[in-house]
C-alpha atoms as a PDB file:
ATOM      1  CA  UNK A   1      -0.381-108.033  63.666  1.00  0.00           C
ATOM      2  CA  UNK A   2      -2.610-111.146  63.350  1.00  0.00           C
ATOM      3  CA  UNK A   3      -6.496-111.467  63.790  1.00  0.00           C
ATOM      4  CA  UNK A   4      -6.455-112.107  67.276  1.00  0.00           C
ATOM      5  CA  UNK A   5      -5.205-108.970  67.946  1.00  0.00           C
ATOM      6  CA  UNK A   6      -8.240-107.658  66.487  1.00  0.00           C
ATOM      7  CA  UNK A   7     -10.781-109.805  67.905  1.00  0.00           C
ATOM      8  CA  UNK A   8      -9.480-109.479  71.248  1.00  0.00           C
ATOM      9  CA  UNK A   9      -9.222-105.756  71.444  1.00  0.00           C
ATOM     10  CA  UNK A  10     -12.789-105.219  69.800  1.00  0.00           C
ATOM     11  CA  UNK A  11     -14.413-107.501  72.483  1.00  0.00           C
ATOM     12  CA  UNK A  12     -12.119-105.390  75.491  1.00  0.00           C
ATOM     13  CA  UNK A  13     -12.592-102.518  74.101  1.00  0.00           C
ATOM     14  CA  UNK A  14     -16.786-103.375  73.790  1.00  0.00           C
ATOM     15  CA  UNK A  15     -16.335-104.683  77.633  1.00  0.00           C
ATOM     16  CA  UNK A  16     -14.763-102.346  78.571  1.00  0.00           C
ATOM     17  CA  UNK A  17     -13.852-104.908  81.370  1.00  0.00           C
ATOM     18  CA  UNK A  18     -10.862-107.023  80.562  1.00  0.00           C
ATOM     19  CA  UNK A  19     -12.374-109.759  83.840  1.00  0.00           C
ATOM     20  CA  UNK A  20     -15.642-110.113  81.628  1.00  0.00           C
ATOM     21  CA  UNK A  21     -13.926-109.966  78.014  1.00  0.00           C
ATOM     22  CA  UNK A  22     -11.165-112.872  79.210  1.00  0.00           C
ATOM     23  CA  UNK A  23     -14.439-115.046  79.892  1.00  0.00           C
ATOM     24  CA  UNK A  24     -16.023-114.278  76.709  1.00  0.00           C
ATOM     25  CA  UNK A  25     -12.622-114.720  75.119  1.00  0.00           C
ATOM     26  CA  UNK A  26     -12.218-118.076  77.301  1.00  0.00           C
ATOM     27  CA  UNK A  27      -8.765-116.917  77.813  1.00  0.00           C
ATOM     28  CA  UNK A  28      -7.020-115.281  81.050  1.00  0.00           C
ATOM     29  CA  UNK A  29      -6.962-111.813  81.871  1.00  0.00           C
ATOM     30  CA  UNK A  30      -2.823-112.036  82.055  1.00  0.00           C
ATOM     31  CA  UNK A  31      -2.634-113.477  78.318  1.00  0.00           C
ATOM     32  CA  UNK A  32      -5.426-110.844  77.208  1.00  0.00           C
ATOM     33  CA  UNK A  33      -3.460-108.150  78.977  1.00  0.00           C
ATOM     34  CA  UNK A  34      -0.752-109.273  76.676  1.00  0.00           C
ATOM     35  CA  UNK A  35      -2.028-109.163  73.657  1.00  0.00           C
ATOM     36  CA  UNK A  36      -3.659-105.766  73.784  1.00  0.00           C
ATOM     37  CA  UNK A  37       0.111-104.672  74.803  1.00  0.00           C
ATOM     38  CA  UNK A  38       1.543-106.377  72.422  1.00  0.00           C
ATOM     39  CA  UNK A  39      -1.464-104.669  69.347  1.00  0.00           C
ATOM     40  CA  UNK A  40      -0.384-101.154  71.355  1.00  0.00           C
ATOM     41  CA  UNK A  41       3.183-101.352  70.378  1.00  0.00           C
ATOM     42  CA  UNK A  42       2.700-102.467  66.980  1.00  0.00           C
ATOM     43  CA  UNK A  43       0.665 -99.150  66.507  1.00  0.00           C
ATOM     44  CA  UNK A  44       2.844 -97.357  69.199  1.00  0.00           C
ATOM     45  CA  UNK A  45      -0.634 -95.664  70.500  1.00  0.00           C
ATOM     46  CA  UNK A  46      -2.522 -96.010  73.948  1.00  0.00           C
ATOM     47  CA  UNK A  47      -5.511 -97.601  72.928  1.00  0.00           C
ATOM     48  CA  UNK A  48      -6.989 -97.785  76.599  1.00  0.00           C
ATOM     49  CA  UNK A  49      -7.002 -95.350  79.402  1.00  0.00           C
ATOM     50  CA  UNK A  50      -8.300 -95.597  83.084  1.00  0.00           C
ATOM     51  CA  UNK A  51     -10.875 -93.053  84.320  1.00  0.00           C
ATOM     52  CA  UNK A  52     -11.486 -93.236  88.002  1.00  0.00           C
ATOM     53  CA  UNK A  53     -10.593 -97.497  88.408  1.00  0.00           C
ATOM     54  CA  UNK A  54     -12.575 -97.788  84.989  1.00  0.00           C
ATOM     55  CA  UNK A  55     -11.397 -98.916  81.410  1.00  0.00           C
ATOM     56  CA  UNK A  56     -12.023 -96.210  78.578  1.00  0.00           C
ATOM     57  CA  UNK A  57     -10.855 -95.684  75.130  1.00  0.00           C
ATOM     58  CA  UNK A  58      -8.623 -93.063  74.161  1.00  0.00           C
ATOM     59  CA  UNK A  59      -9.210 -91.332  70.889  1.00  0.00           C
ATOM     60  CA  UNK A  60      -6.897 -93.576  68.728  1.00  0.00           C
ATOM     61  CA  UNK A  61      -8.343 -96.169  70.659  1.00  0.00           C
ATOM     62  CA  UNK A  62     -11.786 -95.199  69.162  1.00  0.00           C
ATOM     63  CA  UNK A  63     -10.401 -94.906  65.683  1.00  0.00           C
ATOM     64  CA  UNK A  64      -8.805 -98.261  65.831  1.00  0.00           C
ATOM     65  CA  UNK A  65     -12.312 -99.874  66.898  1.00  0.00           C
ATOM     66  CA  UNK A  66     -14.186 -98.301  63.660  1.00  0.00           C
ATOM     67  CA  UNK A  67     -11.193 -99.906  61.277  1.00  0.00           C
ATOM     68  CA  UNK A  68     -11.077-103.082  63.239  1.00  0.00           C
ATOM     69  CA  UNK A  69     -14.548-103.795  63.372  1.00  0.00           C
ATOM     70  CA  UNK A  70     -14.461-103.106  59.721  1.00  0.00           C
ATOM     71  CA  UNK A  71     -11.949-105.637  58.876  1.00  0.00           C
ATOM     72  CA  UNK A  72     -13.708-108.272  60.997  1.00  0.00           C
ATOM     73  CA  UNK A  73     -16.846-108.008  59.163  1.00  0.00           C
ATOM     74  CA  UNK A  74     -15.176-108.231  56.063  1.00  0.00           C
ATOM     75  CA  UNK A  75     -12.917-111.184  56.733  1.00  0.00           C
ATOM     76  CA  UNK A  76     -16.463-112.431  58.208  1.00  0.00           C
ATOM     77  CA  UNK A  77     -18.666-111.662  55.182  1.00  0.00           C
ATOM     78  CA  UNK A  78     -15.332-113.481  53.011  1.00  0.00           C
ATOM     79  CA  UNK A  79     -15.546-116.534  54.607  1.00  0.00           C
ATOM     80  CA  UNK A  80     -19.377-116.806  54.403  1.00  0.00           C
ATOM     81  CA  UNK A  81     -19.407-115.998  51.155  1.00  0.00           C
ATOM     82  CA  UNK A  82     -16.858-118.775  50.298  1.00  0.00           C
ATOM     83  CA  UNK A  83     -18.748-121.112  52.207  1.00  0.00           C
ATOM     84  CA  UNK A  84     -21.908-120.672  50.616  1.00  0.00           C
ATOM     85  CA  UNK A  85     -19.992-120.686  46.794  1.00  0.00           C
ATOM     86  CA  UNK A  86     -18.944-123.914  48.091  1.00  0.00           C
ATOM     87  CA  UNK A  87     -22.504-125.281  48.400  1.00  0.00           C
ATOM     88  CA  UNK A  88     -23.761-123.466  45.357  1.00  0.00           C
ATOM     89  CA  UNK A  89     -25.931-120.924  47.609  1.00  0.00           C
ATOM     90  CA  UNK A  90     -26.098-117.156  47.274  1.00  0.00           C
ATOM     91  CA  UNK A  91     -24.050-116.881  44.478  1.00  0.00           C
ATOM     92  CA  UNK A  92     -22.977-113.143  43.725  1.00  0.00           C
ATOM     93  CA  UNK A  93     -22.283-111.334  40.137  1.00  0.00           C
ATOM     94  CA  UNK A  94     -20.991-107.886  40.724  1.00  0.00           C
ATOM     95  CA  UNK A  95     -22.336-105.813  36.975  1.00  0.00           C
ATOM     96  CA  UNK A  96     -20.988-102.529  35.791  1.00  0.00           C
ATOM     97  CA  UNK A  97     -23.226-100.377  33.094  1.00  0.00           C
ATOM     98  CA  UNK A  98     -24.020 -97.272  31.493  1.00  0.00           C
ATOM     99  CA  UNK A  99     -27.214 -95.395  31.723  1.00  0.00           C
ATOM    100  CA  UNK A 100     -28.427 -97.112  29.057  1.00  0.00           C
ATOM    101  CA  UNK A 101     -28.062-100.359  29.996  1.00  0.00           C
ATOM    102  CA  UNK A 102     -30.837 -99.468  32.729  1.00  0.00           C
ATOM    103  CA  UNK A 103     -33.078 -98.073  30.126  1.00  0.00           C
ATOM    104  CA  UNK A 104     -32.778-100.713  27.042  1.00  0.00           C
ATOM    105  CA  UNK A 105     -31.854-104.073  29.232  1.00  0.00           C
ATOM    106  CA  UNK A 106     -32.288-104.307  32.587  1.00  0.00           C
ATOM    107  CA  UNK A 107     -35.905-103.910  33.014  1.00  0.00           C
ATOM    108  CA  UNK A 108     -36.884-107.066  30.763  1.00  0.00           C
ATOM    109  CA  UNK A 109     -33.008-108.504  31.261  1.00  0.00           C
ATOM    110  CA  UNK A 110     -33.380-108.555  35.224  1.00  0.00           C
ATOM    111  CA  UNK A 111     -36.519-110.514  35.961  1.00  0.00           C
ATOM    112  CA  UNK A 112     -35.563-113.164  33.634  1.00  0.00           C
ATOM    113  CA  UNK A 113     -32.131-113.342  35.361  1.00  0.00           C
ATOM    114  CA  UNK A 114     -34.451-114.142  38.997  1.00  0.00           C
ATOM    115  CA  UNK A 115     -36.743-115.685  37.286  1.00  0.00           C
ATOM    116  CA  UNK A 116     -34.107-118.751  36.146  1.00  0.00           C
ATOM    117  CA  UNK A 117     -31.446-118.127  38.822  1.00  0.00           C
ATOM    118  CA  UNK A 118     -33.161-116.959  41.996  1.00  0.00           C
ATOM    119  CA  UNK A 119     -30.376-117.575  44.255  1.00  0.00           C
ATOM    120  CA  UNK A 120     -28.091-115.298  41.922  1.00  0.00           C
ATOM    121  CA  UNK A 121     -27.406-111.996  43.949  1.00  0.00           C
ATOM    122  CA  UNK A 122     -26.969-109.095  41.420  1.00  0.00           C
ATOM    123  CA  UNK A 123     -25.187-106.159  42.525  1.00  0.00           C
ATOM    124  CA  UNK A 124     -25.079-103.305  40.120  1.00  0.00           C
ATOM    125  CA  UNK A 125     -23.080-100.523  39.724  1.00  0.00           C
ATOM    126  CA  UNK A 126     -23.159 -97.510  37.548  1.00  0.00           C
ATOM    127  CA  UNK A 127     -19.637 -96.555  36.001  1.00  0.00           C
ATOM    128  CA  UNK A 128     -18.440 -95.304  32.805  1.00  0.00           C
ATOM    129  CA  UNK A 129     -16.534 -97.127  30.329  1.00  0.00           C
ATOM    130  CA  UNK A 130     -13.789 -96.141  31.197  1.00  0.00           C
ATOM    131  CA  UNK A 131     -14.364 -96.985  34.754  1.00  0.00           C
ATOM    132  CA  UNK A 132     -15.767-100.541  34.024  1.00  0.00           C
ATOM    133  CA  UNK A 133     -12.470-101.715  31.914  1.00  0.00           C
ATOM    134  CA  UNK A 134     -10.476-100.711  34.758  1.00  0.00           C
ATOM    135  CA  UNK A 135     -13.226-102.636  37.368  1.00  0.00           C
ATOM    136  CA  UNK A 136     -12.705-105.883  34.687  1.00  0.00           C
ATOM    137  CA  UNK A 137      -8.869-105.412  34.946  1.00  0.00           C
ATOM    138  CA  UNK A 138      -8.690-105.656  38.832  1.00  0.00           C
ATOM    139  CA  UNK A 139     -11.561-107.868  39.291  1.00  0.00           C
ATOM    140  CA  UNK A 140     -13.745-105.300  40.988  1.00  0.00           C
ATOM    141  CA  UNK A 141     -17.073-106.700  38.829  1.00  0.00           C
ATOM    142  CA  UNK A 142     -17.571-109.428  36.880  1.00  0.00           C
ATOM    143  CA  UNK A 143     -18.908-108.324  33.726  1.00  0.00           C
ATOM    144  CA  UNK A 144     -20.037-104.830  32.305  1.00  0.00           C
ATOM    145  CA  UNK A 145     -22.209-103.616  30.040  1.00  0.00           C
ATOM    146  CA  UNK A 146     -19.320-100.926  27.845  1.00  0.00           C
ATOM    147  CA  UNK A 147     -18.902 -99.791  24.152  1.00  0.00           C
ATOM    148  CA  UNK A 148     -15.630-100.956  22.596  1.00  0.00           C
ATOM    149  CA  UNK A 149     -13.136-101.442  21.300  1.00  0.00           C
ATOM    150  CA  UNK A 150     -11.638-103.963  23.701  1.00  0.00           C
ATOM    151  CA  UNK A 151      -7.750-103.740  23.402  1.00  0.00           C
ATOM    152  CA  UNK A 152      -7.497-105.766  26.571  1.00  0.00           C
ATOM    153  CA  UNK A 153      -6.624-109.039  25.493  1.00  0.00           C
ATOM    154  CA  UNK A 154      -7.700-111.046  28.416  1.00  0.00           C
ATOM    155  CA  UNK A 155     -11.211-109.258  28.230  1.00  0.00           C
ATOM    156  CA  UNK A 156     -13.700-111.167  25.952  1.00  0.00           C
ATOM    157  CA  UNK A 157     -16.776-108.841  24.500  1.00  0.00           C
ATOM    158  CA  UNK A 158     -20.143-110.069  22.612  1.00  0.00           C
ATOM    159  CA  UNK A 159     -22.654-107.917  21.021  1.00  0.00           C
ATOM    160  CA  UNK A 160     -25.437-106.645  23.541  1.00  0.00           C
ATOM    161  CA  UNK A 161     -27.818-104.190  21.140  1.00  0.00           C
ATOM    162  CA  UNK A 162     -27.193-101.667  18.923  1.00  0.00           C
ATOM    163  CA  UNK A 163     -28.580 -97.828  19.327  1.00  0.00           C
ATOM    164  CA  UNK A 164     -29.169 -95.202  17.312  1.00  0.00           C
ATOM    165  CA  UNK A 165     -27.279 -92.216  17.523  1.00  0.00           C
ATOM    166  CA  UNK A 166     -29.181 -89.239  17.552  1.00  0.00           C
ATOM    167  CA  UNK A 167     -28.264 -85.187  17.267  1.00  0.00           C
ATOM    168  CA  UNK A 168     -28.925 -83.036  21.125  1.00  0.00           C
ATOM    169  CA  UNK A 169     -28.860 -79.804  20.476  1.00  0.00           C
ATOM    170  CA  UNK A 170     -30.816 -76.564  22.987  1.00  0.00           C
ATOM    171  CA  UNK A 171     -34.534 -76.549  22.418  1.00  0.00           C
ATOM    172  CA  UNK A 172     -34.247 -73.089  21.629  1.00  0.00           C
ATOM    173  CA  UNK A 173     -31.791 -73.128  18.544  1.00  0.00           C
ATOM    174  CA  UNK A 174     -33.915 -73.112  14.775  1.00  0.00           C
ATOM    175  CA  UNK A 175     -32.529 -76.705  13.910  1.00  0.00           C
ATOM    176  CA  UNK A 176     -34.681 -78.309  16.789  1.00  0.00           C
ATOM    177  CA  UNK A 177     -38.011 -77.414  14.794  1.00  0.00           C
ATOM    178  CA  UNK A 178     -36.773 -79.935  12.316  1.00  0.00           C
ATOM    179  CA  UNK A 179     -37.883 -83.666  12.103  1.00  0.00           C
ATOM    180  CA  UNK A 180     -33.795 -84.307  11.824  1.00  0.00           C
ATOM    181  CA  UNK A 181     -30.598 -82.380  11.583  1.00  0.00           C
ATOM    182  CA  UNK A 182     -27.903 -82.500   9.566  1.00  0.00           C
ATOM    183  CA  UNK A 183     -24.480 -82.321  11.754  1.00  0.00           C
ATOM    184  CA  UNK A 184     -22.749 -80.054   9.095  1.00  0.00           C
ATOM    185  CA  UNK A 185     -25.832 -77.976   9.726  1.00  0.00           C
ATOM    186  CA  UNK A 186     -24.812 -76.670  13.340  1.00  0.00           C
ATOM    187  CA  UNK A 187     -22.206 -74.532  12.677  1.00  0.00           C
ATOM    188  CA  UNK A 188     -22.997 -71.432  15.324  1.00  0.00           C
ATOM    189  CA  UNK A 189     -22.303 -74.001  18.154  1.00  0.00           C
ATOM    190  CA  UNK A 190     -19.124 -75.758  19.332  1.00  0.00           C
ATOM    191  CA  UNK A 191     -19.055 -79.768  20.084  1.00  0.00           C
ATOM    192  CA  UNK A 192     -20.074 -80.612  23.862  1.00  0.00           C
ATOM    193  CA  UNK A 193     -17.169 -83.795  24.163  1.00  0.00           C
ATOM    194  CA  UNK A 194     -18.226 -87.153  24.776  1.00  0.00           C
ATOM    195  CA  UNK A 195     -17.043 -90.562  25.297  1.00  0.00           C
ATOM    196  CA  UNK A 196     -13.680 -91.844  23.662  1.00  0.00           C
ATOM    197  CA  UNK A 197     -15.601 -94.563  22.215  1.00  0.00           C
ATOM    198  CA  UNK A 198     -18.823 -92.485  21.223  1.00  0.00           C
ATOM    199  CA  UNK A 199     -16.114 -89.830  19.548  1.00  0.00           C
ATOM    200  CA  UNK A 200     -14.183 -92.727  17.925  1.00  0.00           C
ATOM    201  CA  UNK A 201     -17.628 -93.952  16.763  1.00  0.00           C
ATOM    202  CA  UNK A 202     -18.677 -90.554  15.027  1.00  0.00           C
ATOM    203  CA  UNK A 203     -15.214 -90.052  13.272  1.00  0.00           C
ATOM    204  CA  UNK A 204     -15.864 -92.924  11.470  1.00  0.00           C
ATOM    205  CA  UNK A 205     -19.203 -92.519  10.073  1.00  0.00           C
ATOM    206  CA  UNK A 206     -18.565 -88.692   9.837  1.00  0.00           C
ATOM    207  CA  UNK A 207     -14.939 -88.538   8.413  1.00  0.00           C
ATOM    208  CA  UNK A 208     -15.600 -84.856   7.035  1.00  0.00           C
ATOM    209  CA  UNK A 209     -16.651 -83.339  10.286  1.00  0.00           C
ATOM    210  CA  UNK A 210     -13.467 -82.177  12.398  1.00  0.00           C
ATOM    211  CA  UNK A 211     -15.178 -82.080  15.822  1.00  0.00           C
ATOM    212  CA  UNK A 212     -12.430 -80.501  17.010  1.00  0.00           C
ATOM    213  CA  UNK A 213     -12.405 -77.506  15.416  1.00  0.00           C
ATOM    214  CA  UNK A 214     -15.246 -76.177  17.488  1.00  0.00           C
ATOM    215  CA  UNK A 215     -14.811 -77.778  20.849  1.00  0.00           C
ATOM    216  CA  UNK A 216     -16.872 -76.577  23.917  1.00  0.00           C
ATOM    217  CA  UNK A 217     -15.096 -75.327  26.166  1.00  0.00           C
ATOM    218  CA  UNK A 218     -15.884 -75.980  29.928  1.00  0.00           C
ATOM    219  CA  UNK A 219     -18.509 -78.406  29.479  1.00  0.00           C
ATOM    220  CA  UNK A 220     -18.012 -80.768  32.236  1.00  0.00           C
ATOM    221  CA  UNK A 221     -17.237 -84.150  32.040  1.00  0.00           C
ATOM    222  CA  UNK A 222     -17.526 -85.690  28.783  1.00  0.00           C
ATOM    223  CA  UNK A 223     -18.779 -88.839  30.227  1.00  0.00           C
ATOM    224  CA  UNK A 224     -21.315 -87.146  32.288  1.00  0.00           C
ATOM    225  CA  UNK A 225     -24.946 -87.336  31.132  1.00  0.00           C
ATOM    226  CA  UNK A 226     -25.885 -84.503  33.547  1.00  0.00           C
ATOM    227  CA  UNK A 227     -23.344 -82.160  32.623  1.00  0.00           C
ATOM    228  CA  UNK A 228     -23.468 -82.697  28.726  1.00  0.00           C
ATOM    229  CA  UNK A 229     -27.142 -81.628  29.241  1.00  0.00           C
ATOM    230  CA  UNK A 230     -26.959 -79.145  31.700  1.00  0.00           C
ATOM    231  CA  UNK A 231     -24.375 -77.151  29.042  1.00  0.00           C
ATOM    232  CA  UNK A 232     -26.654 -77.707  25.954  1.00  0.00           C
ATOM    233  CA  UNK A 233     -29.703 -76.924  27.317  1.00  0.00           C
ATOM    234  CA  UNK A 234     -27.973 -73.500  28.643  1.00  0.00           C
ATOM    235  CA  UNK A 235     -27.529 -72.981  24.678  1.00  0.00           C
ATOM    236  CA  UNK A 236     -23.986 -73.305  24.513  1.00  0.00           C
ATOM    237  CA  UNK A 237     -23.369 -76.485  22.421  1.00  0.00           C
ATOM    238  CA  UNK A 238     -24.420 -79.529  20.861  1.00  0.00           C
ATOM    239  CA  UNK A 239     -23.462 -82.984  20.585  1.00  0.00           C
ATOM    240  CA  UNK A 240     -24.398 -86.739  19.609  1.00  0.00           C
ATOM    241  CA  UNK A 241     -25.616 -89.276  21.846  1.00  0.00           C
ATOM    242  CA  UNK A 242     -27.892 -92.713  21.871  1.00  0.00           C
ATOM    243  CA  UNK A 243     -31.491 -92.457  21.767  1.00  0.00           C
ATOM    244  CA  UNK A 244     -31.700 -93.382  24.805  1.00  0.00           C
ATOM    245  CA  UNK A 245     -31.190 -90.003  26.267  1.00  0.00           C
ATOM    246  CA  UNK A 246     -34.176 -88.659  25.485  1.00  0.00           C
ATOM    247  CA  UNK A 247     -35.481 -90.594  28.990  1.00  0.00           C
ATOM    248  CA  UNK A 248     -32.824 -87.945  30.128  1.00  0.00           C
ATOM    249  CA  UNK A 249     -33.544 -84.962  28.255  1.00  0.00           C
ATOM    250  CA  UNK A 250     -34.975 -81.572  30.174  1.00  0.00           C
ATOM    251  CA  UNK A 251     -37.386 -79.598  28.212  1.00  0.00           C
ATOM    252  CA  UNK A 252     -34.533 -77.349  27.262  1.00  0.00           C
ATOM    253  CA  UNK A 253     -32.757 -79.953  24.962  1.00  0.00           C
ATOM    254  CA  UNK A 254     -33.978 -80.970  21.854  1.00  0.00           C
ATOM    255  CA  UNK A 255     -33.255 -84.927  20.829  1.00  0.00           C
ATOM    256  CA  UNK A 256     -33.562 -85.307  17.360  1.00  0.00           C
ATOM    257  CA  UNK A 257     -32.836 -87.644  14.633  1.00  0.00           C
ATOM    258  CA  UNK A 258     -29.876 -87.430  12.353  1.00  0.00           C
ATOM    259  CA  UNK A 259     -30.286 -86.571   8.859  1.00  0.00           C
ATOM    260  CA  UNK A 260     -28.127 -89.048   7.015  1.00  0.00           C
ATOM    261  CA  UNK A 261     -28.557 -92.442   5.665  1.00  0.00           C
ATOM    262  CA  UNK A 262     -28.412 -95.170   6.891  1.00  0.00           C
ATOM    263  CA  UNK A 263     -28.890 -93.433  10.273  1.00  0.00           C
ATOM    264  CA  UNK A 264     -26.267 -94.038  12.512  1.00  0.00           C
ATOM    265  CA  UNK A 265     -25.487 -96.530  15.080  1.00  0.00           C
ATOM    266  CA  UNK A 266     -23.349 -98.090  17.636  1.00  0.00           C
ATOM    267  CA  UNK A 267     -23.152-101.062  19.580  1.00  0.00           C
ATOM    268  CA  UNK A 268     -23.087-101.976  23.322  1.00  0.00           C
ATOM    269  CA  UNK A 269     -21.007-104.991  24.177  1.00  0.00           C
ATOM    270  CA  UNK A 270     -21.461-107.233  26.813  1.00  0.00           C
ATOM    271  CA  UNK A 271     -17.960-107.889  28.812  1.00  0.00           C
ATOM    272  CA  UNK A 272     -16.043-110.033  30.641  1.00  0.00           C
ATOM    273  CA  UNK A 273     -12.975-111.885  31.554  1.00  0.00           C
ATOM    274  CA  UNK A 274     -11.654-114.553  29.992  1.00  0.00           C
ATOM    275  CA  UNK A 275     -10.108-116.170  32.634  1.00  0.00           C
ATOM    276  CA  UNK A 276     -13.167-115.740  35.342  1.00  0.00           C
ATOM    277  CA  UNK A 277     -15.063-119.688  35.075  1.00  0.00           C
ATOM    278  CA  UNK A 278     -17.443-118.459  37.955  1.00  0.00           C
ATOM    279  CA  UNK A 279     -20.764-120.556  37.855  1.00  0.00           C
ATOM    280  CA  UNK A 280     -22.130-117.543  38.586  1.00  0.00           C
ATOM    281  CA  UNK A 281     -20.908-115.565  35.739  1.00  0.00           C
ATOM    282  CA  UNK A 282     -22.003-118.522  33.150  1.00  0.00           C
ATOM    283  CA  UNK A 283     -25.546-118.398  34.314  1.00  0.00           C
ATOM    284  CA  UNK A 284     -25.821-114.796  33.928  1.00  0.00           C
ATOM    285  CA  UNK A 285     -24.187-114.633  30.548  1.00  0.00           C
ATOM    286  CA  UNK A 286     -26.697-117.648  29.158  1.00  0.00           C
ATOM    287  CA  UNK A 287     -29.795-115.119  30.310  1.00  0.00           C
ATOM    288  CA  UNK A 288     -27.880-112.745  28.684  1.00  0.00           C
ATOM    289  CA  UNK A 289     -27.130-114.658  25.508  1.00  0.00           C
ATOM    290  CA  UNK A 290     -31.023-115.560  25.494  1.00  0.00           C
ATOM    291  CA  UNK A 291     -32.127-112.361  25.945  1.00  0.00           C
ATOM    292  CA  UNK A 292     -30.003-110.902  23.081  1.00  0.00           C
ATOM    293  CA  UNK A 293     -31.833-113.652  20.877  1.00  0.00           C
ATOM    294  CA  UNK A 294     -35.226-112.277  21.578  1.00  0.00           C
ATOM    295  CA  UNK A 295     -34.201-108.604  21.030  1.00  0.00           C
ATOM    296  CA  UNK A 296     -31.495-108.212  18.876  1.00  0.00           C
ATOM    297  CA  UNK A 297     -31.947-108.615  14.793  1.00  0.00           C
ATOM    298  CA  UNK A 298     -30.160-111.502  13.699  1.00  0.00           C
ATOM    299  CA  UNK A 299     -28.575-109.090  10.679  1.00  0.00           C
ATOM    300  CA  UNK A 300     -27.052-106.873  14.095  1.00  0.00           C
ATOM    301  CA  UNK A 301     -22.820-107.791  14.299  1.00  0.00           C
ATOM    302  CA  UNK A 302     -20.696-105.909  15.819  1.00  0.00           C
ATOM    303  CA  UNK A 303     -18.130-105.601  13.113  1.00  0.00           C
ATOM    304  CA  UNK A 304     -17.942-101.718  13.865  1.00  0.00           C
ATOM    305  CA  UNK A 305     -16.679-102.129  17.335  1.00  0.00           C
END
């Protein structure tokens, strides 16, 4: 099957008339005739029928339009896009994050990115770390806003900002009058599950605390804000997130500090890969990479990732 078979049965089948598609086609009607034969026994389907001397679409014939029309306007969208890379115009950065990369970076990080790069086209989507490594891997995005560690070798990863991690916990339960809790504190509820790199995070600054032992049980998806929240503020857990989740947090979860110093932290990394030398990607990471100046401490590293 090549692209002319497409084109030429999306234009018929548009027609409708195979005299008025030939013209538009500025081919005959004998060598259009063959073609659409030829795409109907690659599929082995009717895509045509005729009602009463008049050219209709069968169902599969209907089916095939939707999927070719599809392909079209991708292969179409392709080569624009190539053209215009070509001549440096509407460049395109596809940019994976977590929740609180919307919070914490993209409303100051955003309109300095349009402000020095107007003609960069950002196109954001939300996915969770796991998610974004595998998005990295098969070139789905081009950079993502992730906790570590990266393992993947041809994935490079500098420090975005660091967060505090703080203790959620119902609003109900006696610990959430306090000005902070101590984790060994909660002992009535079981561990709501979160992140592989959030756990991997709290195992190290909290070696003593199995949070195992007491795992919550039907909680949802660990890397589900929604769900970790919706199961806490029920009263049937805790757990330990960023601060940034208290632009999250219902009235029935309490957010509260954790009582240990130095308080806890992790970082968020900026990602990409190595081998991707996009212009487009360089100008976004050098907003980046200025932004970060203005709004991380200079003491920050990310030796803990």
């Amino acid at each position: 099957m090549e692209i002319r078979h497409l084109r030429y049965f999306v234009v018929v089948a548009e027609q409708l008339n195979v005299t008025r598609a030939a013209e538009l086609l500025h081919t005959s009607q004998p060598s259009l005739g063959r073609q659409i034969e030829q795409l109907e026994e690659m599929l082995e389907v009717k895509l045509f029928a005729r009602n009463r001397h008049r050219l209709v679409l069968t169902e599969p014939g209907t089916i095939f339009l939707a999927g070719a029309r599809r392909v079209l306007n991708e292969l179409n969208a392709a080569m624009l896009q190539t053209r215009s890379a070509a001549h440096g115009l509407g460049k395109a950065i596809d940019i994976g994050y977590l929740p609180t990369t919307a919070i914490k970076i993209f409303p100051t990080l955003l309109p300095q990115v349009h402000e020095q790069f107007p003609e960069l086209t950002l196109q954001l989507h939300q996915l969770t770390n796991a998610q974004q490594f595998q998005a990295l891997a098969d070139g789905t995005i081009d950079v993502g806003f992730l906790r570590g560690p990266v393992e993947d070798p041809s994935i490079e990863a500098e420090l975005a900002l660091t967060e505090r991690l703080f203790v959620v916990l119902p609003s109900a339960h006696p610990l959430a009058r306090l000005r902070s809790v101590k984790l060994e504190q909660i002992k009535d509820l079981p561990f709501v599950d979160v992140s592989v790199q959030v756990a991997t995070r709290l195992k190290e600054i909290f070696p003593l605390i199995d949070f195992n032992v007491a795992r919550a049980v039907g909680a949802g998806n660990r890397d589900n804000l929604i769900d970790q929240l919706t199961y806490i503020g029920a009263g049937l857990g805790y757990t330990v997130l960023t601060d940034s989740v208290r632009e999250f947090a219902p009235a029935t979860v309490a957010v509260r500090p954790i009582a240990v110093v130095p308080r806890p932290e992790i970082p968020m990394l900026v990602a990409f890969r190595k081998d991707n030398h996009s212009k487009a990607l360089s100008e976004f990471l050098s907003v980046v990479r200025y932004w970060k100046s203005n709004h991380v401490p200079h003491e920050s590293c990310c030796t803990s990732v």
